[in-house]
PDB file of N, CA and C in Angstrom:
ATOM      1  N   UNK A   1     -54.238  60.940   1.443  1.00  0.00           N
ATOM      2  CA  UNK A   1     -55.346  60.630   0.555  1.00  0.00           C
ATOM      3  C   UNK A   1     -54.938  60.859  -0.898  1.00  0.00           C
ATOM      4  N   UNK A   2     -54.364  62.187  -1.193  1.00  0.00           N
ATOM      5  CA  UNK A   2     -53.465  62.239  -2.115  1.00  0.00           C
ATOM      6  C   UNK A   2     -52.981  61.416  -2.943  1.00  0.00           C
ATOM      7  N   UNK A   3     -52.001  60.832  -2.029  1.00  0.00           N
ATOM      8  CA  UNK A   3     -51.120  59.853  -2.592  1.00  0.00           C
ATOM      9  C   UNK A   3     -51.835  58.164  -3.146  1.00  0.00           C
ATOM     10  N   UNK A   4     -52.603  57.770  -2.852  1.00  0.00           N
ATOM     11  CA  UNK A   4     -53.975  56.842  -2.887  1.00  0.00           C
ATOM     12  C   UNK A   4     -54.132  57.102  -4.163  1.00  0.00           C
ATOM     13  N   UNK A   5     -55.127  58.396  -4.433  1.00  0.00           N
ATOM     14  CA  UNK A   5     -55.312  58.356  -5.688  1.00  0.00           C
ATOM     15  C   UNK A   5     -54.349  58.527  -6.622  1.00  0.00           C
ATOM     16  N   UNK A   6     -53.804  59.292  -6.359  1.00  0.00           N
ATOM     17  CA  UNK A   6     -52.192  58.841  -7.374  1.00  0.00           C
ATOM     18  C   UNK A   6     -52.071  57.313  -7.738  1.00  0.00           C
ATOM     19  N   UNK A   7     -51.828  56.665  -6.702  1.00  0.00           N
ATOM     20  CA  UNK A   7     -51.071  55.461  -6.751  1.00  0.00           C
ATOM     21  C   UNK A   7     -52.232  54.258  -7.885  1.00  0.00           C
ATOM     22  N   UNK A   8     -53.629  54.783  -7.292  1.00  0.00           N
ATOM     23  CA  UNK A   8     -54.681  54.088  -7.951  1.00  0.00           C
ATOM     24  C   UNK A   8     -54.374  54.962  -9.962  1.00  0.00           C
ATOM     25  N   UNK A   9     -54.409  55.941 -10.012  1.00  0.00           N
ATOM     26  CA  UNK A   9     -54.687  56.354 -11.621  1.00  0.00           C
ATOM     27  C   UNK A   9     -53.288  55.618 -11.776  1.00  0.00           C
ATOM     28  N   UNK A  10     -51.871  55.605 -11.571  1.00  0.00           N
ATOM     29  CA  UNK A  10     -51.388  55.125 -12.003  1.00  0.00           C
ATOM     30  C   UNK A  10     -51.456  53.354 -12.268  1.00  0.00           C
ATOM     31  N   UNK A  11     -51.981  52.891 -11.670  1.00  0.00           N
ATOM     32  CA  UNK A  11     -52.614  51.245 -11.537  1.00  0.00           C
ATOM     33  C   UNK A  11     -53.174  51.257 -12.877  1.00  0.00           C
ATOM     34  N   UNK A  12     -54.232  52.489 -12.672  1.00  0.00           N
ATOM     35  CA  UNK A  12     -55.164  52.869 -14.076  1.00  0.00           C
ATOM     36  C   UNK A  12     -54.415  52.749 -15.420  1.00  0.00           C
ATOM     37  N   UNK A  13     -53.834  53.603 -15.448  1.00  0.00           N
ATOM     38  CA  UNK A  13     -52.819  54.009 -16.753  1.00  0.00           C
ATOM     39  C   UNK A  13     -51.464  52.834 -16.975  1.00  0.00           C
ATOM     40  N   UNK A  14     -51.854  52.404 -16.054  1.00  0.00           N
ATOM     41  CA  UNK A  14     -50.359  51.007 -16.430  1.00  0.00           C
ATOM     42  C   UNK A  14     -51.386  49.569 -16.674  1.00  0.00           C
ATOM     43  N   UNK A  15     -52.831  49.566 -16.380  1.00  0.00           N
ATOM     44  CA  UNK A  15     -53.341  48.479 -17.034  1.00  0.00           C
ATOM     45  C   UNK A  15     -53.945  49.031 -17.606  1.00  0.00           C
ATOM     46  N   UNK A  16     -54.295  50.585 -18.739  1.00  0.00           N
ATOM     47  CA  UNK A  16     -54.955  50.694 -19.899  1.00  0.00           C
ATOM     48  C   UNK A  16     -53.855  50.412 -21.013  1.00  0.00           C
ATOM     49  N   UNK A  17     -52.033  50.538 -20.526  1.00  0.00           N
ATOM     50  CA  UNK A  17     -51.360  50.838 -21.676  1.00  0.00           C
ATOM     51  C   UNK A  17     -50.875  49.067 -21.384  1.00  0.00           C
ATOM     52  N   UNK A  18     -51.091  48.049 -20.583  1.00  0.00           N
ATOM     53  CA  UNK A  18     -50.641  46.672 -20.782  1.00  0.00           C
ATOM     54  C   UNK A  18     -51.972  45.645 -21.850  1.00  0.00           C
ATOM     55  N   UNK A  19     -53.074  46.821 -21.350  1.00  0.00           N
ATOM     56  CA  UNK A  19     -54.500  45.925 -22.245  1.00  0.00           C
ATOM     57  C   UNK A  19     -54.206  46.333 -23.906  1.00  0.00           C
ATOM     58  N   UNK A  20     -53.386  47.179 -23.783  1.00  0.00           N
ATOM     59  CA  UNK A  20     -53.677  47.798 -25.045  1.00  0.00           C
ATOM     60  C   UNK A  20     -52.385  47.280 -25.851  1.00  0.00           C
ATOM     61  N   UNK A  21     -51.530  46.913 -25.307  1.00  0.00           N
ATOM     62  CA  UNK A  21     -49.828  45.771 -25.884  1.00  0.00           C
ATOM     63  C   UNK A  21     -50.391  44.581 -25.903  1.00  0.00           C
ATOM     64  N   UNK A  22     -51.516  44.050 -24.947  1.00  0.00           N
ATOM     65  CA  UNK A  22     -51.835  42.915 -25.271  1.00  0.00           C
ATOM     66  C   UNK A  22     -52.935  42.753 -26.227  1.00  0.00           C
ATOM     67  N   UNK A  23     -53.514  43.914 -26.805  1.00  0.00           N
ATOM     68  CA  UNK A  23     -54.535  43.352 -27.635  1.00  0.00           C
ATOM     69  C   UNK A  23     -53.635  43.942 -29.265  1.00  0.00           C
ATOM     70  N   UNK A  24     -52.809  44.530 -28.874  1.00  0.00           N
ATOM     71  CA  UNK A  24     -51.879  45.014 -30.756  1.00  0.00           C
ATOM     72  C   UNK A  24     -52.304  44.039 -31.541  1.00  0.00           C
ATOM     73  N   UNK A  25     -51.186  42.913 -30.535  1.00  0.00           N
ATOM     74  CA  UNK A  25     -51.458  41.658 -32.151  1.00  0.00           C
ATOM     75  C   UNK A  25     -52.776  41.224 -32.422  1.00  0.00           C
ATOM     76  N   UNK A  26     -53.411  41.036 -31.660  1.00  0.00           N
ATOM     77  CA  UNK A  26     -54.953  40.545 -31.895  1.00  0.00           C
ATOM     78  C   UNK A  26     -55.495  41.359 -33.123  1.00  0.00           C
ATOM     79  N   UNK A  27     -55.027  43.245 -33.018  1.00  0.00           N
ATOM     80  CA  UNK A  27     -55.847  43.638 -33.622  1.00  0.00           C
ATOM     81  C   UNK A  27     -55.107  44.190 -35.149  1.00  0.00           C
ATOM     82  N   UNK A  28     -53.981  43.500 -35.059  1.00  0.00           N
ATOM     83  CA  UNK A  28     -53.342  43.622 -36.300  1.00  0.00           C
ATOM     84  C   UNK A  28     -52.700  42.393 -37.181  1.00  0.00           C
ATOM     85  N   UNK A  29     -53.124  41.518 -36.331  1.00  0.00           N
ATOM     86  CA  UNK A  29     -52.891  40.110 -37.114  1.00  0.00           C
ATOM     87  C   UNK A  29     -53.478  39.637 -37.436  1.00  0.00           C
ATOM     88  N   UNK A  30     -54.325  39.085 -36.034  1.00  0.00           N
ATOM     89  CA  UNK A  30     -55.578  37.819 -35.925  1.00  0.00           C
ATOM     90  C   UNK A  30     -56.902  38.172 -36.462  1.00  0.00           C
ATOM     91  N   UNK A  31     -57.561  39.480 -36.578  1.00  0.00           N
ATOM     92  CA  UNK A  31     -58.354  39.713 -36.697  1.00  0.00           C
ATOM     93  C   UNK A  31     -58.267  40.409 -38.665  1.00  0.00           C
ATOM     94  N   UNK A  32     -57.160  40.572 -38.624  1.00  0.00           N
ATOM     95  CA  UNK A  32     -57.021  40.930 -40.545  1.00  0.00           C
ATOM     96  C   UNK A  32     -57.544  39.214 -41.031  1.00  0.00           C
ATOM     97  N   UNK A  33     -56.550  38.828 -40.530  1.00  0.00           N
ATOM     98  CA  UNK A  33     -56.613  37.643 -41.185  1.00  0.00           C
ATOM     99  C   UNK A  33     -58.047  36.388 -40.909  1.00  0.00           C
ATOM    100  N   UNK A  34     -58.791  37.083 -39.817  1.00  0.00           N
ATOM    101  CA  UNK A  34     -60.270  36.255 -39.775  1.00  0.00           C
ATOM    102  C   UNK A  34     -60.845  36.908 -40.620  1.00  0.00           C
ATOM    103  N   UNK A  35     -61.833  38.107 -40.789  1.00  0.00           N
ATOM    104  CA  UNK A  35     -61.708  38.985 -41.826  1.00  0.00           C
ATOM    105  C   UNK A  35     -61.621  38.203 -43.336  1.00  0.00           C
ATOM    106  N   UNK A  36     -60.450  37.767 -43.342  1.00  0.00           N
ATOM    107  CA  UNK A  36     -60.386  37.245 -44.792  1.00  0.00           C
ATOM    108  C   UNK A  36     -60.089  35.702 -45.127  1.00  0.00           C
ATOM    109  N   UNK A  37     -60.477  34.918 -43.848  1.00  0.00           N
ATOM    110  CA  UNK A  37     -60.774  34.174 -44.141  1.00  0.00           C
ATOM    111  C   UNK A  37     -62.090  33.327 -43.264  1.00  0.00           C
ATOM    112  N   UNK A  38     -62.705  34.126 -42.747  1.00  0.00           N
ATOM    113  CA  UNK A  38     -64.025  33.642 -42.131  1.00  0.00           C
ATOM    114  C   UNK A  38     -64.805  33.939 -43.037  1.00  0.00           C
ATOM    115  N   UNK A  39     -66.045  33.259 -42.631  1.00  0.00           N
ATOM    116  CA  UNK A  39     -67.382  33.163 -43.789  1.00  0.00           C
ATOM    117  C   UNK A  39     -68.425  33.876 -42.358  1.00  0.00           C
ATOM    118  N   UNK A  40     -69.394  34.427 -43.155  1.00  0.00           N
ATOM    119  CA  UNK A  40     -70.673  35.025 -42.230  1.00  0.00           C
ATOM    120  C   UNK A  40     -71.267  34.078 -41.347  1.00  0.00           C
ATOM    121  N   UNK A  41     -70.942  32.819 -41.387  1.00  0.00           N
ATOM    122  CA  UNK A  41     -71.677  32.114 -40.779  1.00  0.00           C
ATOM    123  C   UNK A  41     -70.380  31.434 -39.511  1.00  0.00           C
ATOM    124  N   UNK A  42     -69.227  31.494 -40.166  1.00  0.00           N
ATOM    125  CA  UNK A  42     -68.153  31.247 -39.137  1.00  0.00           C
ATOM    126  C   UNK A  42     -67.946  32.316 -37.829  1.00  0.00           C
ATOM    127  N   UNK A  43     -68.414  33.721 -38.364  1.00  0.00           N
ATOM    128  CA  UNK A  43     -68.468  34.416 -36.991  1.00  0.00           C
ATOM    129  C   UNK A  43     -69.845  34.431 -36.728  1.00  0.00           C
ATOM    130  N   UNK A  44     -71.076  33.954 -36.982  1.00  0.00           N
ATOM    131  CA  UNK A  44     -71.878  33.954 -36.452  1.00  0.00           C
ATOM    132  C   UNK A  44     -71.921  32.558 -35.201  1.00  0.00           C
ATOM    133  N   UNK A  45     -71.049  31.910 -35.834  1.00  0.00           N
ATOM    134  CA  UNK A  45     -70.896  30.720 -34.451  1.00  0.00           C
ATOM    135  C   UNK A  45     -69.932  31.397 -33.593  1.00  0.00           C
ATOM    136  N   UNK A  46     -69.267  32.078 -33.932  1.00  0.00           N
ATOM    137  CA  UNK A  46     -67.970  32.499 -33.054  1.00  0.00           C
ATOM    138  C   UNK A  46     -68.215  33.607 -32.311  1.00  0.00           C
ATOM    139  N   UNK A  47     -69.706  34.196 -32.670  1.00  0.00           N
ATOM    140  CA  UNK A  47     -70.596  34.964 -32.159  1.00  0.00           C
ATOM    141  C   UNK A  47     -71.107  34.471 -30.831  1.00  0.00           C
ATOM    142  N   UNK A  48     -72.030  33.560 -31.383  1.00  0.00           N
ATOM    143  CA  UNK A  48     -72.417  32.735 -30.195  1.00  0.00           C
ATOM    144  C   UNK A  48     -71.601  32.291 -29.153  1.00  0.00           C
ATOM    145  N   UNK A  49     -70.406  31.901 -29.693  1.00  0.00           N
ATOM    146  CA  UNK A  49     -69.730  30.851 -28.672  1.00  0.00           C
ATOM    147  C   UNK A  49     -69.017  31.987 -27.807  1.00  0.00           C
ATOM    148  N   UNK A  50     -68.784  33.106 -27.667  1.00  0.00           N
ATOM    149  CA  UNK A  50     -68.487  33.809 -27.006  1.00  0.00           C
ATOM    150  C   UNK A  50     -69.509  34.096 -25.887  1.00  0.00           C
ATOM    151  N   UNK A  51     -70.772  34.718 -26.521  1.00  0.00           N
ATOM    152  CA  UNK A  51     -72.061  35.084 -25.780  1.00  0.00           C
ATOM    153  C   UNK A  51     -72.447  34.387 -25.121  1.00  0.00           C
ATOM    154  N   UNK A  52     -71.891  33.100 -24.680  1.00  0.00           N
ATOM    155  CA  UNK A  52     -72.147  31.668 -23.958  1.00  0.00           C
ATOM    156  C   UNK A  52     -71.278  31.837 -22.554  1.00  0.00           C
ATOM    157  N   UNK A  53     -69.829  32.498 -23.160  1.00  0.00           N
ATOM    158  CA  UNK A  53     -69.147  31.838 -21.729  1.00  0.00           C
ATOM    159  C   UNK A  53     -68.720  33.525 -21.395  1.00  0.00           C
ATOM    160  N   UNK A  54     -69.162  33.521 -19.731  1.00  0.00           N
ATOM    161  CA  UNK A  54     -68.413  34.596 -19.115  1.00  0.00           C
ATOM    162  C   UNK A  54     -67.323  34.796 -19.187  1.00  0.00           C
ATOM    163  N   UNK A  55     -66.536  35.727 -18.305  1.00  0.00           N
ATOM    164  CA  UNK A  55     -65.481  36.361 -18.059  1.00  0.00           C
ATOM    165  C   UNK A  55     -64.975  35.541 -17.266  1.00  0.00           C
ATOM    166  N   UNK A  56     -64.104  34.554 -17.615  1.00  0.00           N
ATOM    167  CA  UNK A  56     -63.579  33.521 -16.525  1.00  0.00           C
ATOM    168  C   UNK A  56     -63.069  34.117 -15.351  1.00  0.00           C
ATOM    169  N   UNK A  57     -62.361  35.244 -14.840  1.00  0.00           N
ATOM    170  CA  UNK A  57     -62.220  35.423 -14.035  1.00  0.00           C
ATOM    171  C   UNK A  57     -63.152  35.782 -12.705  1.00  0.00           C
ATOM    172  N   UNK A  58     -64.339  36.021 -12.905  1.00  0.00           N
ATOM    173  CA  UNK A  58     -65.852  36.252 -12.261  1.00  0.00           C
ATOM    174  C   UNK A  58     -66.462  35.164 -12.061  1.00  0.00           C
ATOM    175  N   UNK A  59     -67.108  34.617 -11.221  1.00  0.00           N
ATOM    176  CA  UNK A  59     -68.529  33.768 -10.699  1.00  0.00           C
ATOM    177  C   UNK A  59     -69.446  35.001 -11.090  1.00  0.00           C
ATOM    178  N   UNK A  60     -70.272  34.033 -11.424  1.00  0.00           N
ATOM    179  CA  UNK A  60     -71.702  34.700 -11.793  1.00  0.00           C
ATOM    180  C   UNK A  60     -72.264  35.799 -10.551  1.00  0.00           C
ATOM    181  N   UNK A  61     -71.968  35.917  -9.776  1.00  0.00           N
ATOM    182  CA  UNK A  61     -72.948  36.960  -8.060  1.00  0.00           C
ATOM    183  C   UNK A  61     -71.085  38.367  -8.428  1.00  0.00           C
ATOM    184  N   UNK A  62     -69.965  37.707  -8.795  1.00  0.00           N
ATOM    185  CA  UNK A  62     -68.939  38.817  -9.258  1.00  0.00           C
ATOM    186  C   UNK A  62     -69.131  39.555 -10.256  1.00  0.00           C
ATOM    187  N   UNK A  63     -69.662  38.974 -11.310  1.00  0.00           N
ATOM    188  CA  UNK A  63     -69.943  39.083 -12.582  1.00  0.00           C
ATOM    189  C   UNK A  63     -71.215  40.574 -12.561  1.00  0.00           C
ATOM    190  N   UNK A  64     -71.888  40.070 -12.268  1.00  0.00           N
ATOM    191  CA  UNK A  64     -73.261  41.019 -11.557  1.00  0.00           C
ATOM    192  C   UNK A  64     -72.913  42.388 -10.849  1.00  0.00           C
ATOM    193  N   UNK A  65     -72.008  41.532  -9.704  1.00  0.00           N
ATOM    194  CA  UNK A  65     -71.399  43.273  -8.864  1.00  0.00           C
ATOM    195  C   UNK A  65     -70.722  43.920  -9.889  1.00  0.00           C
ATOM    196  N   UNK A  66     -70.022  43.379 -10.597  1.00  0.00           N
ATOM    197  CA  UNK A  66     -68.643  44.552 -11.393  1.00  0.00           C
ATOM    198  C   UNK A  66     -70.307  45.185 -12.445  1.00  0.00           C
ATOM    199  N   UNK A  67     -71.046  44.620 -12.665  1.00  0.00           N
ATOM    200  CA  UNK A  67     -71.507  45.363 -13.850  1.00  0.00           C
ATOM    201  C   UNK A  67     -72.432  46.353 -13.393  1.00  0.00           C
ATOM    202  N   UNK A  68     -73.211  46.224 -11.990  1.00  0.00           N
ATOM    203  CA  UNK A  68     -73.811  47.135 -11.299  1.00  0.00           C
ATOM    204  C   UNK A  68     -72.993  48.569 -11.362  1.00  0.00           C
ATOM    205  N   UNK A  69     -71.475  48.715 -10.981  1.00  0.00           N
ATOM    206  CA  UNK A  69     -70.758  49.553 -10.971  1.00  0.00           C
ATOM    207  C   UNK A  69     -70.752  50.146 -12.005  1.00  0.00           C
ATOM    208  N   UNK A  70     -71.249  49.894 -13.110  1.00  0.00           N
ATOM    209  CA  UNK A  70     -71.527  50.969 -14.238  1.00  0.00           C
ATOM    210  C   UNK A  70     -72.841  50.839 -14.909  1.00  0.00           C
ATOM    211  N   UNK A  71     -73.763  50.526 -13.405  1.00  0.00           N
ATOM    212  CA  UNK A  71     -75.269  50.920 -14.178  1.00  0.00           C
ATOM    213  C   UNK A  71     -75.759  52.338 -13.257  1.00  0.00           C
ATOM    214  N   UNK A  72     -76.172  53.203 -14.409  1.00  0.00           N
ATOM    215  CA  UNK A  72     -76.726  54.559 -13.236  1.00  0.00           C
ATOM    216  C   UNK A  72     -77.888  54.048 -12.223  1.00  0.00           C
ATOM    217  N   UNK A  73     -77.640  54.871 -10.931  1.00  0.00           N
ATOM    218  CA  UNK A  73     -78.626  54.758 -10.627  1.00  0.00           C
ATOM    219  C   UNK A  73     -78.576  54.534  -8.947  1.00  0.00           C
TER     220      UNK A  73
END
């Protein structure tokens, strides 16, 4: 049983430190440079257009279960 959870935190800790190499550049390039050149109204569409489309990897009844898992209760 031990070894399980081991094997799972490490799963853990090797996709918090791959999310986090994959978002560097995002958060040191792409996002300086929207920043200074978006207008209030360019992220307010870019606002929206996010808030529109799910998590492609989920169907909507997946989408639901994963988020139950972090509602109390």
């Amino acid at each position: 049983m031990r070894g399980d959870l081991d094997r799972f935190a490490a799963a853990v800790e090797k996709f918090g430190q791959e999310t986090l190499k994959h978002m560097a550049p995002e958060e040191s390039t792409v996002l300086p440079l929207a920043k200074e050149h978006l207008t209030a109204e360019d992220w307010s569409e870019t606002g929206t257009a996010f808030s529109e489309n799910g998590d492609p990897r989920f169907d909507a009844e997946t989408d639901h279960d994963c988020r139950d898992l972090f509602t109390a209760g």
